[in-house]
N, C-alpha and C. Protein backbone atom coordinates (compact mmCIF):
# COMPACT_ATOMS: atom_id res chain seq x y z
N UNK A 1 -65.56 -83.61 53.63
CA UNK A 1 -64.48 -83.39 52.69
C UNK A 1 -64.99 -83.47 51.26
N UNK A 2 -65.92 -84.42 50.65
CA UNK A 2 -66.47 -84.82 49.62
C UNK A 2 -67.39 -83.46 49.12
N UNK A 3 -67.69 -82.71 50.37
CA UNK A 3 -68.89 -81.57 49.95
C UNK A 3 -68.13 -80.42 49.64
N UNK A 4 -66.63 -80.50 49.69
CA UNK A 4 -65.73 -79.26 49.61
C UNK A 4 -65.64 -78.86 48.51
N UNK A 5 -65.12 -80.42 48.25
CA UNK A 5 -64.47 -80.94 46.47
C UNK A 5 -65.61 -80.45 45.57
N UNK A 6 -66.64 -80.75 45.62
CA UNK A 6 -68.00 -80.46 44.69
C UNK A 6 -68.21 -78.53 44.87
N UNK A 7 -68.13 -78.05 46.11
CA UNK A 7 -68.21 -77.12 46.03
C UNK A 7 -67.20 -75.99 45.36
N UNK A 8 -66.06 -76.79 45.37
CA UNK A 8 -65.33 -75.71 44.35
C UNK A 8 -65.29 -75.59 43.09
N UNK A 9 -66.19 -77.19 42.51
CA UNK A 9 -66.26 -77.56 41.07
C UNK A 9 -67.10 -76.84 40.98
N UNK A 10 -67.73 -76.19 41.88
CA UNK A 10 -68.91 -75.32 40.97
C UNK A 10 -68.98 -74.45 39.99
N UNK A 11 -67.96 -73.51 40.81
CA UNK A 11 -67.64 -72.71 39.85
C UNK A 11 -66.79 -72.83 38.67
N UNK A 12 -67.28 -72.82 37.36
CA UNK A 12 -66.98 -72.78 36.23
C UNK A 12 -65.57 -71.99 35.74
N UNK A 13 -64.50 -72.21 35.69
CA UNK A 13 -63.39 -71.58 34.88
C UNK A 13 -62.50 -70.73 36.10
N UNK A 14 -62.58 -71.52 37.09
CA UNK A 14 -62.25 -70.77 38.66
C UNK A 14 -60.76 -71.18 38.24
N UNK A 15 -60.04 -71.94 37.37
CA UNK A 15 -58.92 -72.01 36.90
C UNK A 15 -58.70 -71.96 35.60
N UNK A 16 -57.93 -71.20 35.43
CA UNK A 16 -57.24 -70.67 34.07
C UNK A 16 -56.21 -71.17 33.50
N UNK A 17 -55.92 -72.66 32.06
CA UNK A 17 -55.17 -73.07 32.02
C UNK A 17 -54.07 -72.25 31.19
N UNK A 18 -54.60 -71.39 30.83
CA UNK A 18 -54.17 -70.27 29.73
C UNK A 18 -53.16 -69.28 30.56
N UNK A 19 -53.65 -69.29 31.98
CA UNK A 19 -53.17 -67.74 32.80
C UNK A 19 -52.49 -68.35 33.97
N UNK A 20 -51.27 -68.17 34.27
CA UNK A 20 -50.87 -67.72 36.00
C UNK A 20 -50.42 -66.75 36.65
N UNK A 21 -50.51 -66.83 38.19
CA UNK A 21 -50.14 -65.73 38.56
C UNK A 21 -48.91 -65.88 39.54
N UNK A 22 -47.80 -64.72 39.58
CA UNK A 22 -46.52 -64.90 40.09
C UNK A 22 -46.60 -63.56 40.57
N UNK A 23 -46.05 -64.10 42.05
CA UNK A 23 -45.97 -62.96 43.34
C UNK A 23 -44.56 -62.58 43.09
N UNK A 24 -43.69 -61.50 43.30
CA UNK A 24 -42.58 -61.57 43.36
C UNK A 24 -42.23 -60.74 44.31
N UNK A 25 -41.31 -60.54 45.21
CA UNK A 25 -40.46 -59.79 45.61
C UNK A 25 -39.62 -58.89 45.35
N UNK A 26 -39.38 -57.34 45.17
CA UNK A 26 -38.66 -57.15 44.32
C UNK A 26 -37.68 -55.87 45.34
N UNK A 27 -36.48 -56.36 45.18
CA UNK A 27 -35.71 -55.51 46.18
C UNK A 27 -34.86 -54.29 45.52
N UNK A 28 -35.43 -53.01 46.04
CA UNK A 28 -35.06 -51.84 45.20
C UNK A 28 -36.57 -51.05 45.07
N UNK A 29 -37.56 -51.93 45.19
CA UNK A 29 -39.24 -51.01 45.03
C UNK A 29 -38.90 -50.15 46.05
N UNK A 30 -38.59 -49.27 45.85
CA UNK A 30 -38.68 -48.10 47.25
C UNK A 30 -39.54 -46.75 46.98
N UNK A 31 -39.35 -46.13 45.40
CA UNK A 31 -40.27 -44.76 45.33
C UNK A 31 -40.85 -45.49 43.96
N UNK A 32 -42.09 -44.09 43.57
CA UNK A 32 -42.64 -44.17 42.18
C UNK A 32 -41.67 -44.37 41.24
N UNK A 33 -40.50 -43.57 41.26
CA UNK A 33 -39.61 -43.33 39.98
C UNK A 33 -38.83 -45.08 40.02
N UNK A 34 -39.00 -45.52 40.56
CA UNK A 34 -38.55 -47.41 40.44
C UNK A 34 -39.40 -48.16 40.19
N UNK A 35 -40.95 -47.69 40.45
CA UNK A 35 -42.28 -48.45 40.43
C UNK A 35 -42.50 -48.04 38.71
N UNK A 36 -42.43 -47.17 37.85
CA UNK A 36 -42.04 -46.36 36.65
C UNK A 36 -41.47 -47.85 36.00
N UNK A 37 -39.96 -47.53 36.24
CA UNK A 37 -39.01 -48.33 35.68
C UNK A 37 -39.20 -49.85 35.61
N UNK A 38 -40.17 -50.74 36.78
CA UNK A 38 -40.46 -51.60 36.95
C UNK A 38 -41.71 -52.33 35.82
N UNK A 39 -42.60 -50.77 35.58
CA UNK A 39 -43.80 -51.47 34.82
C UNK A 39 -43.53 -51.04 33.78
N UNK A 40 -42.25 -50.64 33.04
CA UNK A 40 -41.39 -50.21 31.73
C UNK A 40 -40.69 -51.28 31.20
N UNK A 41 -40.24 -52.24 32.14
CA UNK A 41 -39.80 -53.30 31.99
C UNK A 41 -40.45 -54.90 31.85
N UNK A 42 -41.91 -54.68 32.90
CA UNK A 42 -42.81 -55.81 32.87
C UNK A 42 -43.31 -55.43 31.72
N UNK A 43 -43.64 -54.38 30.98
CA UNK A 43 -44.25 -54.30 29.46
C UNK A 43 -43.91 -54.34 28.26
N UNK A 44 -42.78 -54.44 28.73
CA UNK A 44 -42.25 -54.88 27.28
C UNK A 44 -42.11 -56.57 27.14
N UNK A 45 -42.23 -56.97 28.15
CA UNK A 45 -42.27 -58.71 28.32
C UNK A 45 -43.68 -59.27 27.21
N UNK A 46 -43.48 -60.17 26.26
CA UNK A 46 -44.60 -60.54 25.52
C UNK A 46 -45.23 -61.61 26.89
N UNK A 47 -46.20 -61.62 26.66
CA UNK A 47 -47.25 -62.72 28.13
C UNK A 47 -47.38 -62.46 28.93
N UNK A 48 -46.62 -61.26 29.54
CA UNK A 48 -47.53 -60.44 30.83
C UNK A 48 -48.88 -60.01 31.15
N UNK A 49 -50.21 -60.64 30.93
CA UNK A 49 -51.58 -59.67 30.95
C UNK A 49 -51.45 -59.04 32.30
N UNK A 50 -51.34 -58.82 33.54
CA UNK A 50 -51.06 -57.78 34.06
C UNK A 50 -50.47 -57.69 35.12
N UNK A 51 -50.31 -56.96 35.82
CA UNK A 51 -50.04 -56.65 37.18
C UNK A 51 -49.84 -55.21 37.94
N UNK A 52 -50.01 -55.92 39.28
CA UNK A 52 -50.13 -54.76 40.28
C UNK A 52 -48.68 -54.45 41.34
N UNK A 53 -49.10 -53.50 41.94
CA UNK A 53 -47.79 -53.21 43.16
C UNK A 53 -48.47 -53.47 44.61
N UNK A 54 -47.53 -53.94 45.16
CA UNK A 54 -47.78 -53.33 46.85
C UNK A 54 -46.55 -52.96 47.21
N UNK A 55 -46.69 -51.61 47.05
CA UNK A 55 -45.56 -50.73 47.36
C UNK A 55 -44.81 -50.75 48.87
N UNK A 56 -45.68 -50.73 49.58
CA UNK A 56 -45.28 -51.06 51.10
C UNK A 56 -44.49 -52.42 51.55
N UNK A 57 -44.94 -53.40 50.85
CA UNK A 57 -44.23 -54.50 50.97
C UNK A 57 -42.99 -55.12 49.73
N UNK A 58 -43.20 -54.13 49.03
CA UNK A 58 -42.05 -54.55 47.63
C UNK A 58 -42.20 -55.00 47.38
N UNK A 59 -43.64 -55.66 46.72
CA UNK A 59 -44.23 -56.89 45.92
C UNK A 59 -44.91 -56.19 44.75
N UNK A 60 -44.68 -57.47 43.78
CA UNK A 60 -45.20 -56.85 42.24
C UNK A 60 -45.83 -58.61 42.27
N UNK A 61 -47.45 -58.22 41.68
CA UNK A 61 -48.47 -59.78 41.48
C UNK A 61 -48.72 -59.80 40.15
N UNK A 62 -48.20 -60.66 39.21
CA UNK A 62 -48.09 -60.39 37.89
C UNK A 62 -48.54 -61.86 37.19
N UNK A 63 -49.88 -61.15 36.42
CA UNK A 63 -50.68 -62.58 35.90
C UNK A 63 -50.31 -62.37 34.23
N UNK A 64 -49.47 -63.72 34.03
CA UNK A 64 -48.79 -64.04 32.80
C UNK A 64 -49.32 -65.34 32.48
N UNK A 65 -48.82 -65.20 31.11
CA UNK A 65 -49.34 -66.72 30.19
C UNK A 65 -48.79 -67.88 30.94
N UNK A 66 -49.15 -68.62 30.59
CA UNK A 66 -48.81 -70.37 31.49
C UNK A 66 -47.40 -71.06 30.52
N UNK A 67 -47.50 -70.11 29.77
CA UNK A 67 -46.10 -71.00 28.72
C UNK A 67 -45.29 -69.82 29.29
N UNK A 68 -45.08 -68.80 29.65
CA UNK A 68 -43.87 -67.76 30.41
C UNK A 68 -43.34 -68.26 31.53
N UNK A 69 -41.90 -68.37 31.43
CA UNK A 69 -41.48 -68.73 32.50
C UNK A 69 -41.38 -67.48 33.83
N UNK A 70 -41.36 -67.51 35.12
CA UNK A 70 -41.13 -66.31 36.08
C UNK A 70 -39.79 -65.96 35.96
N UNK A 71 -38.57 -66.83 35.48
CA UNK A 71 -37.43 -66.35 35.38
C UNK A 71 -37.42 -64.97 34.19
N UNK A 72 -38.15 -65.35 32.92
CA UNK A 72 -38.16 -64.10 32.16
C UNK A 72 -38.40 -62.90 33.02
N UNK A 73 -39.55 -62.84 34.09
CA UNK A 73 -39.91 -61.51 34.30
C UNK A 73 -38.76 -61.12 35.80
N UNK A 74 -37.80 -62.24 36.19
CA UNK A 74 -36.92 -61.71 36.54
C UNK A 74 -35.69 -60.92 36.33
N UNK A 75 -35.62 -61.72 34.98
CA UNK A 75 -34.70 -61.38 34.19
C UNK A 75 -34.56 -59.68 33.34
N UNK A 76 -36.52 -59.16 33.18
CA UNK A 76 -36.63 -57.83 32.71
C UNK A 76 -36.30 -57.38 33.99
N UNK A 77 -36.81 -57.64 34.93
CA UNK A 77 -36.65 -56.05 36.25
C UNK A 77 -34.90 -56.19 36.98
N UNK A 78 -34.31 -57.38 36.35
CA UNK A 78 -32.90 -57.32 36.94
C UNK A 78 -32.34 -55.85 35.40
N UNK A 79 -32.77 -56.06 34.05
CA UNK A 79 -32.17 -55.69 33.64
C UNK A 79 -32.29 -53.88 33.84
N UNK A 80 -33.03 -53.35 34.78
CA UNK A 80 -33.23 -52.24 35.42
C UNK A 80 -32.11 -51.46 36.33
N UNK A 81 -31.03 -52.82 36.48
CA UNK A 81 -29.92 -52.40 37.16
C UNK A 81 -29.57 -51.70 38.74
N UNK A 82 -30.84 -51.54 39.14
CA UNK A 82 -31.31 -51.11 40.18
C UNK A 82 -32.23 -52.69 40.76
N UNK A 83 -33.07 -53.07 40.63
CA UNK A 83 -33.85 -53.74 41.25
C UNK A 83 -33.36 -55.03 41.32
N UNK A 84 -33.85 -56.50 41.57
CA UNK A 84 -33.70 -57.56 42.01
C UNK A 84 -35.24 -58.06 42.22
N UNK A 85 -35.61 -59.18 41.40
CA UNK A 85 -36.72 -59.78 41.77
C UNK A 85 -36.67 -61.47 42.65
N UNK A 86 -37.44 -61.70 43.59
CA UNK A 86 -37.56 -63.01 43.75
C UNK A 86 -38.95 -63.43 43.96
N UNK A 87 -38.92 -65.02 43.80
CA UNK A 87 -40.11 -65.39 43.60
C UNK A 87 -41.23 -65.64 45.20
N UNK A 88 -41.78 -65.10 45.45
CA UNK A 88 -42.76 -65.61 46.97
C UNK A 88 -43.88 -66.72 46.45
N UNK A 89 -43.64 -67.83 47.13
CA UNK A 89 -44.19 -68.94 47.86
C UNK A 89 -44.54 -69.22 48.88
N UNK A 90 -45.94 -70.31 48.99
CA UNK A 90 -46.33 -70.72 50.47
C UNK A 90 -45.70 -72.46 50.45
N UNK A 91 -45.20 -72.39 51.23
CA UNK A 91 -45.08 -73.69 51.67
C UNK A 91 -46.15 -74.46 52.35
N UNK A 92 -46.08 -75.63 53.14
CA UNK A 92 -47.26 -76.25 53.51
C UNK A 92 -47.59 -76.44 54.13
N UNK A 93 -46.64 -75.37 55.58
CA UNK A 93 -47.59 -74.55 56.51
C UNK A 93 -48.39 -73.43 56.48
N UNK A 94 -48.49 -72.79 54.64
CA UNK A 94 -48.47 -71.63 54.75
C UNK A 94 -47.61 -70.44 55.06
N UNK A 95 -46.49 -70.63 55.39
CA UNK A 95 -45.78 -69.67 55.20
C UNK A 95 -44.55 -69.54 54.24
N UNK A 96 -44.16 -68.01 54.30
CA UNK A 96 -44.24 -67.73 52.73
C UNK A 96 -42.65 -67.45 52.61
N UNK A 97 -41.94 -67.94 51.54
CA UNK A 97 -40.64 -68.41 51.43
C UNK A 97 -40.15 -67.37 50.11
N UNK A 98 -39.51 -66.45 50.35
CA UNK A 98 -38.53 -66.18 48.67
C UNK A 98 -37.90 -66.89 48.54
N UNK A 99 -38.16 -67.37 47.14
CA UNK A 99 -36.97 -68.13 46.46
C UNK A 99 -35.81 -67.25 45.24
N UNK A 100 -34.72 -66.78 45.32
CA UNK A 100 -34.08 -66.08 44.66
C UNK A 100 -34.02 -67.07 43.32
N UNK A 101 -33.88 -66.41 42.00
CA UNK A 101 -33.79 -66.54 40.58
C UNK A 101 -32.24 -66.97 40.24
N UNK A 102 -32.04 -67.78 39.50
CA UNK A 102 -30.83 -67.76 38.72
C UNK A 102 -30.23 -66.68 38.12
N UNK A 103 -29.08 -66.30 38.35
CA UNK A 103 -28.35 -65.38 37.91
C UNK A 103 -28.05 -64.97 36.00
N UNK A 104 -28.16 -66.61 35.87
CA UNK A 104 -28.28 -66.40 34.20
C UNK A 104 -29.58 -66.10 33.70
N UNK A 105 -29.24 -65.00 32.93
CA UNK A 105 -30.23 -64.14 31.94
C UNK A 105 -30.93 -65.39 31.15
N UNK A 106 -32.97 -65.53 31.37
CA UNK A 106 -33.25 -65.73 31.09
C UNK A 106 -33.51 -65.19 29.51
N UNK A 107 -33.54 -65.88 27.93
CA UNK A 107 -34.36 -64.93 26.69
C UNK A 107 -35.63 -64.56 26.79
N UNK A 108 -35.55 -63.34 26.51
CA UNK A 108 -37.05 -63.13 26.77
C UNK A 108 -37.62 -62.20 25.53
N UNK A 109 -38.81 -62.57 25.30
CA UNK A 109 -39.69 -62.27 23.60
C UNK A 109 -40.17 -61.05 24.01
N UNK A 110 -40.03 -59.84 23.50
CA UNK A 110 -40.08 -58.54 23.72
C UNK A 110 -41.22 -58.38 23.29
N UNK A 111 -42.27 -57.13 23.56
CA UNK A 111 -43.47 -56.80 22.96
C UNK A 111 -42.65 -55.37 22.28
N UNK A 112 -42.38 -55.32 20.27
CA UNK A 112 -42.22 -54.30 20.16
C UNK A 112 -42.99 -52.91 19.51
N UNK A 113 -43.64 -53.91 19.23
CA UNK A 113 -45.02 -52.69 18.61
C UNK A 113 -46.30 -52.44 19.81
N UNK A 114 -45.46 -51.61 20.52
CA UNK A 114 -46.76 -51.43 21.89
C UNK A 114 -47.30 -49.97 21.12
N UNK A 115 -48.69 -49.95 21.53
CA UNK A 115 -49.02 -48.65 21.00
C UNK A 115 -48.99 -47.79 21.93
N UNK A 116 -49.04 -46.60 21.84
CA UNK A 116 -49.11 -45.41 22.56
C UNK A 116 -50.60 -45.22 23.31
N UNK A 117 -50.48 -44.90 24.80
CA UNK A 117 -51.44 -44.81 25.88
C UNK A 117 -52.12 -43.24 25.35
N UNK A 118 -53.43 -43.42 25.11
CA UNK A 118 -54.00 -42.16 25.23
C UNK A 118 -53.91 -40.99 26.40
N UNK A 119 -53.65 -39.72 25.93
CA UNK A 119 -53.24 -38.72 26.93
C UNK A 119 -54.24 -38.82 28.02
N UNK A 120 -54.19 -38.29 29.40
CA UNK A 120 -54.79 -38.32 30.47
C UNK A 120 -55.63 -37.04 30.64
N UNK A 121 -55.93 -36.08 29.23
CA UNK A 121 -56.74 -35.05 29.59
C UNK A 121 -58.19 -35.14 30.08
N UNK A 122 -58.92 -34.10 30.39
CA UNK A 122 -60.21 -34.03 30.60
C UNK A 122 -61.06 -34.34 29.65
N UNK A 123 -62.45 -34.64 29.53
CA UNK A 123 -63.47 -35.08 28.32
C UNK A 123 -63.02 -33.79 27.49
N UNK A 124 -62.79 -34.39 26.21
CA UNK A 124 -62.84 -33.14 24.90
C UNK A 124 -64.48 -32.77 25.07
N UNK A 125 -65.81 -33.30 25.42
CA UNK A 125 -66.32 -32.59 25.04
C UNK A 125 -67.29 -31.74 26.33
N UNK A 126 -66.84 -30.52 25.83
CA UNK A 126 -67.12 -29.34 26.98
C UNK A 126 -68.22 -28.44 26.54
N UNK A 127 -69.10 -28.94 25.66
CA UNK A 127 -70.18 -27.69 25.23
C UNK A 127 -71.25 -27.75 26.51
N UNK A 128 -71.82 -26.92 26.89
CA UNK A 128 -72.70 -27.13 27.82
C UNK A 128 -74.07 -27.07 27.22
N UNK A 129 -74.78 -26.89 25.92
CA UNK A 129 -75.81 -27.12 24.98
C UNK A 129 -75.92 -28.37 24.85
N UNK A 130 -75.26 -29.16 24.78
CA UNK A 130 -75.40 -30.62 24.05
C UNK A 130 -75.16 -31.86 25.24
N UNK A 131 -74.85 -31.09 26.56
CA UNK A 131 -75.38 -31.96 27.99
C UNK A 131 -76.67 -32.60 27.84
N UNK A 132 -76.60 -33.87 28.39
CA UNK A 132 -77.71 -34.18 28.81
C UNK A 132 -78.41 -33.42 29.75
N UNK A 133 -77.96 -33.13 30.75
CA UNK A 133 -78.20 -32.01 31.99
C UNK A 133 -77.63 -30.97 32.23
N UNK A 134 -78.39 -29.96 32.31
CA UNK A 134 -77.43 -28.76 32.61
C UNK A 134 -77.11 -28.24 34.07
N UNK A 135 -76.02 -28.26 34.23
CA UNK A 135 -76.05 -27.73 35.90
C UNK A 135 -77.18 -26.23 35.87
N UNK A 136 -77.62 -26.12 37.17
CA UNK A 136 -78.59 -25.23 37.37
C UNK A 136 -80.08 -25.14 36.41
N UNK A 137 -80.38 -25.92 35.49
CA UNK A 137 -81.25 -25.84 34.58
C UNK A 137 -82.92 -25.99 35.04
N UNK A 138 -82.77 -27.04 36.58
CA UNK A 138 -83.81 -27.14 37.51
C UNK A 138 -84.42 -26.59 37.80
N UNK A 139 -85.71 -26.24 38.20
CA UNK A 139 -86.43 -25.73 39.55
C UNK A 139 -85.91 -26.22 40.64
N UNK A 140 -85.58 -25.36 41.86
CA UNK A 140 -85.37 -25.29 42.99
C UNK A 140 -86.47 -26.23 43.76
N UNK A 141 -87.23 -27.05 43.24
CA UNK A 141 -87.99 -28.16 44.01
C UNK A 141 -87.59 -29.30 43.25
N UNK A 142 -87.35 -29.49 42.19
CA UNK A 142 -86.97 -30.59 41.04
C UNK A 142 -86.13 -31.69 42.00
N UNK A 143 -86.36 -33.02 41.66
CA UNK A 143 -85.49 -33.97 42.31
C UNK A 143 -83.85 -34.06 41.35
N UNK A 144 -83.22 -34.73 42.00
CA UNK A 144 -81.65 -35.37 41.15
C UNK A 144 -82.30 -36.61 40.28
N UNK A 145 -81.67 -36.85 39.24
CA UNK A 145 -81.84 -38.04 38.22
C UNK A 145 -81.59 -39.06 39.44
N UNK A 146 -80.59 -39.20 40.71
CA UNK A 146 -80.27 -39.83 41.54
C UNK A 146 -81.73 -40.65 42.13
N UNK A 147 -82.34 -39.72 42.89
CA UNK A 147 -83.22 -40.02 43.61
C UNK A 147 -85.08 -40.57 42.32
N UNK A 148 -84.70 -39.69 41.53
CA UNK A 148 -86.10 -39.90 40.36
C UNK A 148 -85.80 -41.96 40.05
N UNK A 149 -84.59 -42.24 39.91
CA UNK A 149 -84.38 -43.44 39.60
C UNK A 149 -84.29 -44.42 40.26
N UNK A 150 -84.39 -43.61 41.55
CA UNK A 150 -84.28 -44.82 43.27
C UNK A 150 -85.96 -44.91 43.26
N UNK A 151 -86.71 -43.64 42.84
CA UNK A 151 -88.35 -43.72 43.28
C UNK A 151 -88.62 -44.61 42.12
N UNK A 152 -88.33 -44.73 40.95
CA UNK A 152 -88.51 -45.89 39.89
C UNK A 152 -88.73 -46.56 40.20
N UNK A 153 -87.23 -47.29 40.94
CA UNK A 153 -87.27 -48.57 41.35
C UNK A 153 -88.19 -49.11 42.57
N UNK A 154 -88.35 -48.33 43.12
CA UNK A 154 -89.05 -48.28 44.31
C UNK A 154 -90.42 -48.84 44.45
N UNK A 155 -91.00 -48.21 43.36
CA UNK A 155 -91.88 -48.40 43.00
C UNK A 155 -92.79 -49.36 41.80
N UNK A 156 -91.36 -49.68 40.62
CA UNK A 156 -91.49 -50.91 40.15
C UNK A 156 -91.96 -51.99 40.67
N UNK A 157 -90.46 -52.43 42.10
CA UNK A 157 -90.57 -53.50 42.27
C UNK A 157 -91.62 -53.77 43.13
N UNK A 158 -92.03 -55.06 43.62
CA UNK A 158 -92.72 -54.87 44.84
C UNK A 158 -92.11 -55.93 46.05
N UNK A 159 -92.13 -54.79 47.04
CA UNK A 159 -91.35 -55.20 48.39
C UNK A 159 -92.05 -55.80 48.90
């Protein structure tokens, strides 16, 4: 038991007093266009650093500041009017319990100067002169940068 304890101290900053993380339940996750509305609402929450979906199970895992309460981020995805969040817990068999949220509207500190997400186009830059590599530019015996950098190493190190 003593060799457990030491072994988890090992690792350095394996807890975050700054960060937690809250599983939720959220009833109404059914398509994208709710999964949309859901991370429209977790972003505007100030102390959210992030989170994910599991769409299949209607869970949203959302790692927020340690001074945020989970009622705030119930309180954004109730105000969606569609959804319902609750909180998932393990108890101390391990198994895992929703606990439903208070009905009263938690206050919650808005993020309002979010900036705008850069568009999702392709690389602006398309000259094919100013490639590092040009497709077809090879001899037909020439290796890939792939393999020239595996024989590097290959040969650097010694096996």
């Amino acid at each position: 038991m003593n060799s457990r304890r030491r072994k988890a101290q090992f690792f350095l900053g394996s807890t975050n007093k700054r960060a937690k993380t809250v599983v939720l339940h959220i009833d109404g996750l059914d398509d994208s266009s709710r999964r949309n509305l859901c991370e429209e609402a977790l972003l505007k929450i100030k102390g959210v650093i992030s989170f994910t979906f599991q769409m299949a199970v209607q869970r949203c895992v959302v790692r927020i500041r340690s001074d945020l309460k989970a009622e705030a981020l119930a309180t954004a995805i109730a105000s969606t009017k569609v959804m319902k969040a609750q909180q998932v817990v393990k108890d101390e068999s391990g198994e895992e319990l929703l606990i439903p949220f208070q009905d009263a509207p938690v206050e919650v500190e808005q993020n309002t100067d979010l900036p705008e997400y850069l568009p999702e186009d392709e690389s602006p830059s398309k000259e094919q002169d100013k490639a590092v590599s040009r497709v077809g530019s090879h001899p037909e015996g020439a290796a890939s940068w792939l393999s020239t950098a595996a024989n590097f190493l290959s040969r650097s190190f010694y096996w």
